[in-house]
PDB file of N, CA and C in Angstrom:
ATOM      1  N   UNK A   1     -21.076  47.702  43.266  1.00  0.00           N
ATOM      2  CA  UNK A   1     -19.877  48.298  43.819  1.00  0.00           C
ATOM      3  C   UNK A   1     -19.653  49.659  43.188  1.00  0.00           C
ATOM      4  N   UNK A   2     -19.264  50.722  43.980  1.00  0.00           N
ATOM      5  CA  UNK A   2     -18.892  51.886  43.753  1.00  0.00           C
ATOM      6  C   UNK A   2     -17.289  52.134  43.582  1.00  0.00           C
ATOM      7  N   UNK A   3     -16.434  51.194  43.345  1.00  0.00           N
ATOM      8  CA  UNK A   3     -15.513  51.425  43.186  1.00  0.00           C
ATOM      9  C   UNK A   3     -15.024  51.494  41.709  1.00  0.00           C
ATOM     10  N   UNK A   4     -14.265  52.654  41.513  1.00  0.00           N
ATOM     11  CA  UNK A   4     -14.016  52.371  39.400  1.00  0.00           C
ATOM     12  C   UNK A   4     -13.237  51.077  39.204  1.00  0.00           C
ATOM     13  N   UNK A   5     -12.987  51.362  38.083  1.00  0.00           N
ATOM     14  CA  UNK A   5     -11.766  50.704  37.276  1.00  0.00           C
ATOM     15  C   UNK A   5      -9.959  50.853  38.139  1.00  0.00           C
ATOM     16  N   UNK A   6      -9.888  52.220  37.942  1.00  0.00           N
ATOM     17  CA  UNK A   6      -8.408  52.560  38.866  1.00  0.00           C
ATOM     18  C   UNK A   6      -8.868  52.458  40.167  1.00  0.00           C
ATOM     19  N   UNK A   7      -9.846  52.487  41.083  1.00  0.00           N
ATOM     20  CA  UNK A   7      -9.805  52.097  42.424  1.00  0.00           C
ATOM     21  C   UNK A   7      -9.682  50.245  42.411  1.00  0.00           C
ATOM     22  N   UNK A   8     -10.111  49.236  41.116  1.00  0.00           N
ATOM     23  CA  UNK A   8      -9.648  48.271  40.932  1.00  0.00           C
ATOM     24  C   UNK A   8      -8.571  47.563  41.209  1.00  0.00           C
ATOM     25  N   UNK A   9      -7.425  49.056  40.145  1.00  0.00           N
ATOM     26  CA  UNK A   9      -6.206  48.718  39.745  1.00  0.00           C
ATOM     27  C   UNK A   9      -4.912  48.486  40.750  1.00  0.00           C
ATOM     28  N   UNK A  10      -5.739  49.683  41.518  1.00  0.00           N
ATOM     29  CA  UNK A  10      -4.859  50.068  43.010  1.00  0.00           C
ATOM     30  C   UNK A  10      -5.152  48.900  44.137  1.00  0.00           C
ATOM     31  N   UNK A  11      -6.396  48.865  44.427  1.00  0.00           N
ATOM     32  CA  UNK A  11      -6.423  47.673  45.395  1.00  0.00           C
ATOM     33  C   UNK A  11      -5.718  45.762  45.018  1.00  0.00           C
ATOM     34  N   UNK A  12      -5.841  46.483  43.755  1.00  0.00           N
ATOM     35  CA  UNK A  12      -5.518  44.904  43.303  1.00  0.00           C
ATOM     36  C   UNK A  12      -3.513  44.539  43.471  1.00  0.00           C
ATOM     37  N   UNK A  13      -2.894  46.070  43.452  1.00  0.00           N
ATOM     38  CA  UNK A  13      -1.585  45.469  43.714  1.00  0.00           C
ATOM     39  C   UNK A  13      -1.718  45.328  44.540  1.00  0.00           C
ATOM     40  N   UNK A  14      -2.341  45.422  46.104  1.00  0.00           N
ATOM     41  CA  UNK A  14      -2.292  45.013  47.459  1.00  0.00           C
ATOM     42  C   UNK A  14      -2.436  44.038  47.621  1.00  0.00           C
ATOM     43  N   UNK A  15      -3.444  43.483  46.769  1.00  0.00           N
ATOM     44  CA  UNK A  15      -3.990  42.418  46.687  1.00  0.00           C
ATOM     45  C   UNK A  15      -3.392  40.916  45.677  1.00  0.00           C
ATOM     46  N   UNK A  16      -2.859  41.374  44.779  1.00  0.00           N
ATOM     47  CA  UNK A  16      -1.991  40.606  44.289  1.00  0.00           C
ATOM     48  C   UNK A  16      -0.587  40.120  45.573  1.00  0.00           C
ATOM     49  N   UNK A  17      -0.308  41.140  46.363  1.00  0.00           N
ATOM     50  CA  UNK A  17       0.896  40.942  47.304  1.00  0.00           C
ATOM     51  C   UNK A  17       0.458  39.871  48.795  1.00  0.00           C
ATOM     52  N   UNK A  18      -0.761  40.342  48.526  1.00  0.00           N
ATOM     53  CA  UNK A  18      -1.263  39.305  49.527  1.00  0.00           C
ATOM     54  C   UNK A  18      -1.387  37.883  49.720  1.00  0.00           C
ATOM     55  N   UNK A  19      -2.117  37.896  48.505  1.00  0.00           N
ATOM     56  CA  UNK A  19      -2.019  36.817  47.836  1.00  0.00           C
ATOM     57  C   UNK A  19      -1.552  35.796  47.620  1.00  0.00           C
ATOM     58  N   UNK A  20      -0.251  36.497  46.765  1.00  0.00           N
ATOM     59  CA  UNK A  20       1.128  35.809  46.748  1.00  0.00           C
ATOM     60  C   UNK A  20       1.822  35.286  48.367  1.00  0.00           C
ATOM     61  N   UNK A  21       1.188  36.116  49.148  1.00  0.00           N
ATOM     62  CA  UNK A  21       1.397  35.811  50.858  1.00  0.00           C
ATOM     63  C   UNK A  21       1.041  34.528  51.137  1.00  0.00           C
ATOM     64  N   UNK A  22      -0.281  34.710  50.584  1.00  0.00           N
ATOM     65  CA  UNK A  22      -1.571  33.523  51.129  1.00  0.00           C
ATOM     66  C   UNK A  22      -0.786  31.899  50.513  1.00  0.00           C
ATOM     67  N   UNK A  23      -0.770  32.241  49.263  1.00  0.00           N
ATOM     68  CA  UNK A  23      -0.755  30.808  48.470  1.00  0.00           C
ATOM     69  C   UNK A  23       0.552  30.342  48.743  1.00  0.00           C
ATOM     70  N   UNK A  24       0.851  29.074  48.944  1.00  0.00           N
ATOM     71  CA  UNK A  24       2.199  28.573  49.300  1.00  0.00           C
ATOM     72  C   UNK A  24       2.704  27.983  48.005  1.00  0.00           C
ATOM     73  N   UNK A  25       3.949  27.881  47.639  1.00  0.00           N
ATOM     74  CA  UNK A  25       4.619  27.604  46.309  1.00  0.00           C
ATOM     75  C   UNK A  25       5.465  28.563  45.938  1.00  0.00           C
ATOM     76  N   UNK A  26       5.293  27.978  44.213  1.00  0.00           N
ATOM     77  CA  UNK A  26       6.375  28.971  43.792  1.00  0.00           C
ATOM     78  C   UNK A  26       5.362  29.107  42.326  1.00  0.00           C
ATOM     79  N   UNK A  27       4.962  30.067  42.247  1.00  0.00           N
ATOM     80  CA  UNK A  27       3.963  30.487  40.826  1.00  0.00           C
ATOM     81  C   UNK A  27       5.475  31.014  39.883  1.00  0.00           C
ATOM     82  N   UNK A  28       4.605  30.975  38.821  1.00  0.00           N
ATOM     83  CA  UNK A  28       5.912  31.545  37.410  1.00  0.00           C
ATOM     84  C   UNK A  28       6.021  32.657  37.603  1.00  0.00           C
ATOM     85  N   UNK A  29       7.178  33.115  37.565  1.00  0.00           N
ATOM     86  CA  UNK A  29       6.909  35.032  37.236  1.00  0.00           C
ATOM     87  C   UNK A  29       7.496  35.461  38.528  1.00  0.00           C
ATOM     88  N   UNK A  30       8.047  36.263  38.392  1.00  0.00           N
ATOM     89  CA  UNK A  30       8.496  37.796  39.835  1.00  0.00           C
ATOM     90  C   UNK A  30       7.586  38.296  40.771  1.00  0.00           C
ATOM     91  N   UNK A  31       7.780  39.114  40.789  1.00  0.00           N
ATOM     92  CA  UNK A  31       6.785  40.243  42.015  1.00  0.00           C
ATOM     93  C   UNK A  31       6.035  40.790  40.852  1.00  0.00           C
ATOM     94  N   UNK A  32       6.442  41.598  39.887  1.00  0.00           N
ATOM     95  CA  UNK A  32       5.787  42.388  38.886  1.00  0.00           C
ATOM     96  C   UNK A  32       4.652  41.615  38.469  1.00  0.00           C
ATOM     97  N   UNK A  33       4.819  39.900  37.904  1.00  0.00           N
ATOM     98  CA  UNK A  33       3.760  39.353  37.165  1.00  0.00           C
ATOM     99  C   UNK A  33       2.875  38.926  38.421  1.00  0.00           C
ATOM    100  N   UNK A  34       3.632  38.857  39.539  1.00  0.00           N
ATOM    101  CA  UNK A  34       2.613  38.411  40.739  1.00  0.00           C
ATOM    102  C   UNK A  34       1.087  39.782  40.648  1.00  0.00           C
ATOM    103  N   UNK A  35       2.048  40.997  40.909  1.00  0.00           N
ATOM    104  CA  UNK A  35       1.164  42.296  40.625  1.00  0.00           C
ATOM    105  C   UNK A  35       0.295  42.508  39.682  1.00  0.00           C
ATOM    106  N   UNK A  36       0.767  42.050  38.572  1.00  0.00           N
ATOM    107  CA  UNK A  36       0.056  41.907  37.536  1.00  0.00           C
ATOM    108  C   UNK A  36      -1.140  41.212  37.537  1.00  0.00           C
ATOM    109  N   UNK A  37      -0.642  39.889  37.861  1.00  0.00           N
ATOM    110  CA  UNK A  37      -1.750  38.741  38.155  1.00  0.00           C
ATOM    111  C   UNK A  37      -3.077  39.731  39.351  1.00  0.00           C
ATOM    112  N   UNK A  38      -2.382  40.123  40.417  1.00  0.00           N
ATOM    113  CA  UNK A  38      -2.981  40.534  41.484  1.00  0.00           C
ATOM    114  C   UNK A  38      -4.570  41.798  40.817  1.00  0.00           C
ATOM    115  N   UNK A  39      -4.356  42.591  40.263  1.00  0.00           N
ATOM    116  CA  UNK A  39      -4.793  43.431  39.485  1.00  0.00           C
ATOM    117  C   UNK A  39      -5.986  42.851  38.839  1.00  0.00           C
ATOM    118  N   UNK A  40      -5.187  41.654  37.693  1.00  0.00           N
ATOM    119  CA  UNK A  40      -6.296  41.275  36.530  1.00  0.00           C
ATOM    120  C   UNK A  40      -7.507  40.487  37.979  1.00  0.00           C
ATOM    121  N   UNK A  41      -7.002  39.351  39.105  1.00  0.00           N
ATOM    122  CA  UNK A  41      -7.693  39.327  39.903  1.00  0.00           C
ATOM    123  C   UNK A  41      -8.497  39.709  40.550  1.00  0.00           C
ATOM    124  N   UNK A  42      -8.063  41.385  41.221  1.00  0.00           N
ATOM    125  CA  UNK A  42      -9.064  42.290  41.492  1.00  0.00           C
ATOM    126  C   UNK A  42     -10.408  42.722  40.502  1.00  0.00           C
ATOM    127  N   UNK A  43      -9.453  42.501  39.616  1.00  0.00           N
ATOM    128  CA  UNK A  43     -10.754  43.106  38.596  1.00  0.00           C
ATOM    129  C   UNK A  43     -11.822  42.376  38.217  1.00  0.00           C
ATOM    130  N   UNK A  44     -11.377  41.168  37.988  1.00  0.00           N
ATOM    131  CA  UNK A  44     -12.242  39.596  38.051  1.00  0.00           C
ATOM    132  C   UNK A  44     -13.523  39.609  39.228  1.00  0.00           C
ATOM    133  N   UNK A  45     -12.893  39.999  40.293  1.00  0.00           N
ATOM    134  CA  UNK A  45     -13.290  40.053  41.870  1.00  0.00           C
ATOM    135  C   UNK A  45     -14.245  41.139  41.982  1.00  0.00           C
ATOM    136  N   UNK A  46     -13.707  42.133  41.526  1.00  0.00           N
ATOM    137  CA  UNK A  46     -15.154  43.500  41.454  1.00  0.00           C
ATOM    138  C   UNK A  46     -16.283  43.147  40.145  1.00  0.00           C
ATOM    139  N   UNK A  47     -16.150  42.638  39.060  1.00  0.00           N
ATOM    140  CA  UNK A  47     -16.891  42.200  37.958  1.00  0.00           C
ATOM    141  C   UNK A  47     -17.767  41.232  38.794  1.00  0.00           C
ATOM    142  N   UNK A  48     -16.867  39.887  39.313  1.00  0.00           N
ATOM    143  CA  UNK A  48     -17.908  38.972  40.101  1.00  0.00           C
ATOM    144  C   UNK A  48     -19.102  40.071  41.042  1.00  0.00           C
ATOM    145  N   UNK A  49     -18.689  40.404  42.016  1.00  0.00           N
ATOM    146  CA  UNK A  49     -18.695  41.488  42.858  1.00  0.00           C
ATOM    147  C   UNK A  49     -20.461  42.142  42.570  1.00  0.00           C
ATOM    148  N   UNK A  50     -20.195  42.581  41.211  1.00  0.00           N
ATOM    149  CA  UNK A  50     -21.125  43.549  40.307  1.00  0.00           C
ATOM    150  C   UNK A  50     -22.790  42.465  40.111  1.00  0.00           C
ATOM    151  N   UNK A  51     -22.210  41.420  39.777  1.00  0.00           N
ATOM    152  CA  UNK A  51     -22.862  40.035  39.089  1.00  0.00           C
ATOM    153  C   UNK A  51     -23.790  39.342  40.727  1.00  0.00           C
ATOM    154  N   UNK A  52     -23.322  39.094  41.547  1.00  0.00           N
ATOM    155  CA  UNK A  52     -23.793  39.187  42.822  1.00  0.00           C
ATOM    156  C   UNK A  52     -24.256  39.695  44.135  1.00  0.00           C
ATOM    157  N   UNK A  53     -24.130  41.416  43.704  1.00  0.00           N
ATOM    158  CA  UNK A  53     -24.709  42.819  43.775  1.00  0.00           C
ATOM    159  C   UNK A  53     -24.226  42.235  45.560  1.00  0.00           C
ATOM    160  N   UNK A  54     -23.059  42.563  45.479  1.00  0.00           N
ATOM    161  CA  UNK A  54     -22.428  42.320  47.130  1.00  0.00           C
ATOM    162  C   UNK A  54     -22.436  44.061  47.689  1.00  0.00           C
ATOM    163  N   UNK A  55     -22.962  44.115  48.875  1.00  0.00           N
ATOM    164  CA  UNK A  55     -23.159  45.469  49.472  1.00  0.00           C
ATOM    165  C   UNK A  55     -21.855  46.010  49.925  1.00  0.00           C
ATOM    166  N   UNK A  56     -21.821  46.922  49.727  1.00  0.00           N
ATOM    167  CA  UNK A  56     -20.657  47.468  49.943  1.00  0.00           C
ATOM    168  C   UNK A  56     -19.748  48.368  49.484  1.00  0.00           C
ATOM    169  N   UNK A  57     -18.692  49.170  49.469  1.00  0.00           N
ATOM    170  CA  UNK A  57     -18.160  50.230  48.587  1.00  0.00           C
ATOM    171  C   UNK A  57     -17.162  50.540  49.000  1.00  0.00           C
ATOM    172  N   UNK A  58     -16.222  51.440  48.268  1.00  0.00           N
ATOM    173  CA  UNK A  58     -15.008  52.099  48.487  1.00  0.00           C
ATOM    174  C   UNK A  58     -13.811  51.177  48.685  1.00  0.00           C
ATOM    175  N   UNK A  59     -12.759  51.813  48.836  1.00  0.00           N
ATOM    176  CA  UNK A  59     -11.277  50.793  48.961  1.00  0.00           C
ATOM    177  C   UNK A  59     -11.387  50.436  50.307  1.00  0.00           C
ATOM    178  N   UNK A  60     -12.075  50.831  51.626  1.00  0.00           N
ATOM    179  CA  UNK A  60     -11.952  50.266  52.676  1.00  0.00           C
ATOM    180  C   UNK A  60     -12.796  49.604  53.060  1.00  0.00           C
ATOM    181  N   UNK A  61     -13.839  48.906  52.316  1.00  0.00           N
ATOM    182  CA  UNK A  61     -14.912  48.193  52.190  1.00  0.00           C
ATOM    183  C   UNK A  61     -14.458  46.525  52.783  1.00  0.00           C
ATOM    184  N   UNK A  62     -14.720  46.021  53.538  1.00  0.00           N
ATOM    185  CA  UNK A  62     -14.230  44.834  53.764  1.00  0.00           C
ATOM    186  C   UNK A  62     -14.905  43.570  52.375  1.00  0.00           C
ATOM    187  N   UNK A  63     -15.923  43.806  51.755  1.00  0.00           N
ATOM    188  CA  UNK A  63     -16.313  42.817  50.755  1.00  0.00           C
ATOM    189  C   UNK A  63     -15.260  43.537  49.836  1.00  0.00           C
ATOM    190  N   UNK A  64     -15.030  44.539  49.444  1.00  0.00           N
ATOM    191  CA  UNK A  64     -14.007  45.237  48.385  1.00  0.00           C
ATOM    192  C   UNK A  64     -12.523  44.098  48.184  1.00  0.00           C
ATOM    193  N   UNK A  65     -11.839  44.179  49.680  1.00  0.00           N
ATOM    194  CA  UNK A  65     -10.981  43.269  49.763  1.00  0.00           C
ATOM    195  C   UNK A  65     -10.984  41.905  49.785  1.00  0.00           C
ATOM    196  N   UNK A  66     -11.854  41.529  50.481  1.00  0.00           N
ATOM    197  CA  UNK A  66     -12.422  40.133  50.012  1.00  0.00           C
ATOM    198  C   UNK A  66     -12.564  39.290  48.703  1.00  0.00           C
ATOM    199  N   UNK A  67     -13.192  40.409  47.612  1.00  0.00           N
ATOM    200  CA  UNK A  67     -13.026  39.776  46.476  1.00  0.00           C
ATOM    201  C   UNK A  67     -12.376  40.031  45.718  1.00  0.00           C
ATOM    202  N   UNK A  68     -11.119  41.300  46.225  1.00  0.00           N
ATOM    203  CA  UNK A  68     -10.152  41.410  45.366  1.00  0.00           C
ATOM    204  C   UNK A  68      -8.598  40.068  45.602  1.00  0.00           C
ATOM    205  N   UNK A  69      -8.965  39.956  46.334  1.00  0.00           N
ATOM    206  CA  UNK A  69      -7.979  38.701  46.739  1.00  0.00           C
ATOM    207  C   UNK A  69      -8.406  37.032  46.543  1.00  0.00           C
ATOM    208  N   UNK A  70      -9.469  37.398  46.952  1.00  0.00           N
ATOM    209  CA  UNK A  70     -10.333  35.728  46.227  1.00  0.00           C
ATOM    210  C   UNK A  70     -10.212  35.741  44.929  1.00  0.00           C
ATOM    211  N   UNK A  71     -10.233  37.146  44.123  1.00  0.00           N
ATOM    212  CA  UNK A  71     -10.062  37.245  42.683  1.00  0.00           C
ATOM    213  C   UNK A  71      -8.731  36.721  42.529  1.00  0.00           C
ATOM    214  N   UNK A  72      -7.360  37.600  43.315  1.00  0.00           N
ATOM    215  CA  UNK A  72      -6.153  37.465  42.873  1.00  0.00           C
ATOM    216  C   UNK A  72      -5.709  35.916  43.367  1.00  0.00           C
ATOM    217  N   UNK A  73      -6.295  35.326  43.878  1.00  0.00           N
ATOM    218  CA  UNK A  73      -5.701  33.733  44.672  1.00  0.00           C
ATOM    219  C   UNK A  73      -5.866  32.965  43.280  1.00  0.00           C
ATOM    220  N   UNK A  74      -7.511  32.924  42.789  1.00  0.00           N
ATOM    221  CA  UNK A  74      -7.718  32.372  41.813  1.00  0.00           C
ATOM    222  C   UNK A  74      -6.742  32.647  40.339  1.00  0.00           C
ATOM    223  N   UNK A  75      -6.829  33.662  40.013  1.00  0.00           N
ATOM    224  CA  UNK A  75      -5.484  34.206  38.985  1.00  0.00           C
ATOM    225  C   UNK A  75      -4.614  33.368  39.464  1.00  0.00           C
ATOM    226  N   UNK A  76      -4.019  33.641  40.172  1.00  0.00           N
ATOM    227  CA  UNK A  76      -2.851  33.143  40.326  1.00  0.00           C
ATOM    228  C   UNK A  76      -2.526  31.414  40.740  1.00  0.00           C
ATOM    229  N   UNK A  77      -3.709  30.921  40.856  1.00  0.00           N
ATOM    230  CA  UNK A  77      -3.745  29.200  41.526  1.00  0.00           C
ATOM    231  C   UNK A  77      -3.567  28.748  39.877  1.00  0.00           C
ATOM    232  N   UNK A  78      -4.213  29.745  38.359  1.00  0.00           N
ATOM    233  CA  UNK A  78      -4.417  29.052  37.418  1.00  0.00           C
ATOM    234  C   UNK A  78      -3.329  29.609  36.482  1.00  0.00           C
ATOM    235  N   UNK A  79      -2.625  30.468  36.824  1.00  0.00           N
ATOM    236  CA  UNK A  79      -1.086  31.049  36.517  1.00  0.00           C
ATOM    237  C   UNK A  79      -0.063  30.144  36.754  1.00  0.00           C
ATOM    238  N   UNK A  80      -0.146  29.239  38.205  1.00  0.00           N
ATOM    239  CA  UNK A  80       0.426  28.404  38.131  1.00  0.00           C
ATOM    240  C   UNK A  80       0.377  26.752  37.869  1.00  0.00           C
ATOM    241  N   UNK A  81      -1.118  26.709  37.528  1.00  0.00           N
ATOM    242  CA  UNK A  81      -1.124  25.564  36.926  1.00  0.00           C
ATOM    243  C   UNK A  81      -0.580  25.946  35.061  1.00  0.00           C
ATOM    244  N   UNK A  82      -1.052  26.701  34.677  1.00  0.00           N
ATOM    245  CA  UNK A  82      -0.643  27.307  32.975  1.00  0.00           C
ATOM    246  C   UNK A  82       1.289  27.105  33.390  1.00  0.00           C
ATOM    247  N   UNK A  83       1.589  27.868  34.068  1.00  0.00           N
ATOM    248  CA  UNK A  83       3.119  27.845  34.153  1.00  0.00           C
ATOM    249  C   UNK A  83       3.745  26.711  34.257  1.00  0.00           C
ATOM    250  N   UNK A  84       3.430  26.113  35.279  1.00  0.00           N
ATOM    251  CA  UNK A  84       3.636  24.890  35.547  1.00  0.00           C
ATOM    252  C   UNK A  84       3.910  23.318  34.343  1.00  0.00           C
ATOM    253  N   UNK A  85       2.403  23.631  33.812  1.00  0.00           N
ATOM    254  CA  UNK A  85       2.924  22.331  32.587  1.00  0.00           C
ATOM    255  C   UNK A  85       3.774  22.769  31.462  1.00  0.00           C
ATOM    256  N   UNK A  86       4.341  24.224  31.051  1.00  0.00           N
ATOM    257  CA  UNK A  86       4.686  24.327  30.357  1.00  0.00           C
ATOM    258  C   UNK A  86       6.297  24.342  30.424  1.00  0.00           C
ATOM    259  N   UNK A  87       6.333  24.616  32.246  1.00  0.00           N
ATOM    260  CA  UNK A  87       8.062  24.167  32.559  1.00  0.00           C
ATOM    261  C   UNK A  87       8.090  22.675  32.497  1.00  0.00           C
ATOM    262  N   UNK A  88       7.195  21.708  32.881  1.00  0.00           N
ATOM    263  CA  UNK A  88       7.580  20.106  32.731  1.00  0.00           C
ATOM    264  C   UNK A  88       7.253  19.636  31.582  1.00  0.00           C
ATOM    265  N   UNK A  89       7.170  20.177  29.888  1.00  0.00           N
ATOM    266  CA  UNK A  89       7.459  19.800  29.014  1.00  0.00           C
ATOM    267  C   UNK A  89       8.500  20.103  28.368  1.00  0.00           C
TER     268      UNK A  89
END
């Protein structure tokens, strides 16, 4: 992938918002930690990305988005399992 670090950072709040679209519930945290989450996801998602030499490039790359949101779903499915047991103790 030809995308940096800050082309990461940027797709990943989109992608964190999406996300948060996709998954049904209620994860811990606001919009901000959703974003947050969304981000560290993306970045997860382009690293995978790198590791499985997926073709493709730039922010309008359809694999770009793909694994920035498969990144941010996952973040966030295990954000709310972490959140989760620590509100029912």
């Amino acid at each position: 992938m030809d995308l940096n670090w800050i082309g990461w950072i940027v797709v990943g709040l989109a992608a964190g918002a999406i996300a948060k679209a996709i998954l049904p519930g209620r994860q811990g945290g606001g919009w901000i930690t959703t974003l947050a989450l969304g981000v560290l996801g993306a970045l997860l998602g382009g690293w995978v990305g790198t590791f499985i030499d997926v073709e493709g490039s730039g922010v309008f790359s359809l694999w770009t988005w793909a694994l920035a949101v498969a990144g941010s779903l996952i973040v966030l499915l295990v954000w709310g399992l972490v959140t989760h047991r620590r509100r029912g103790r």
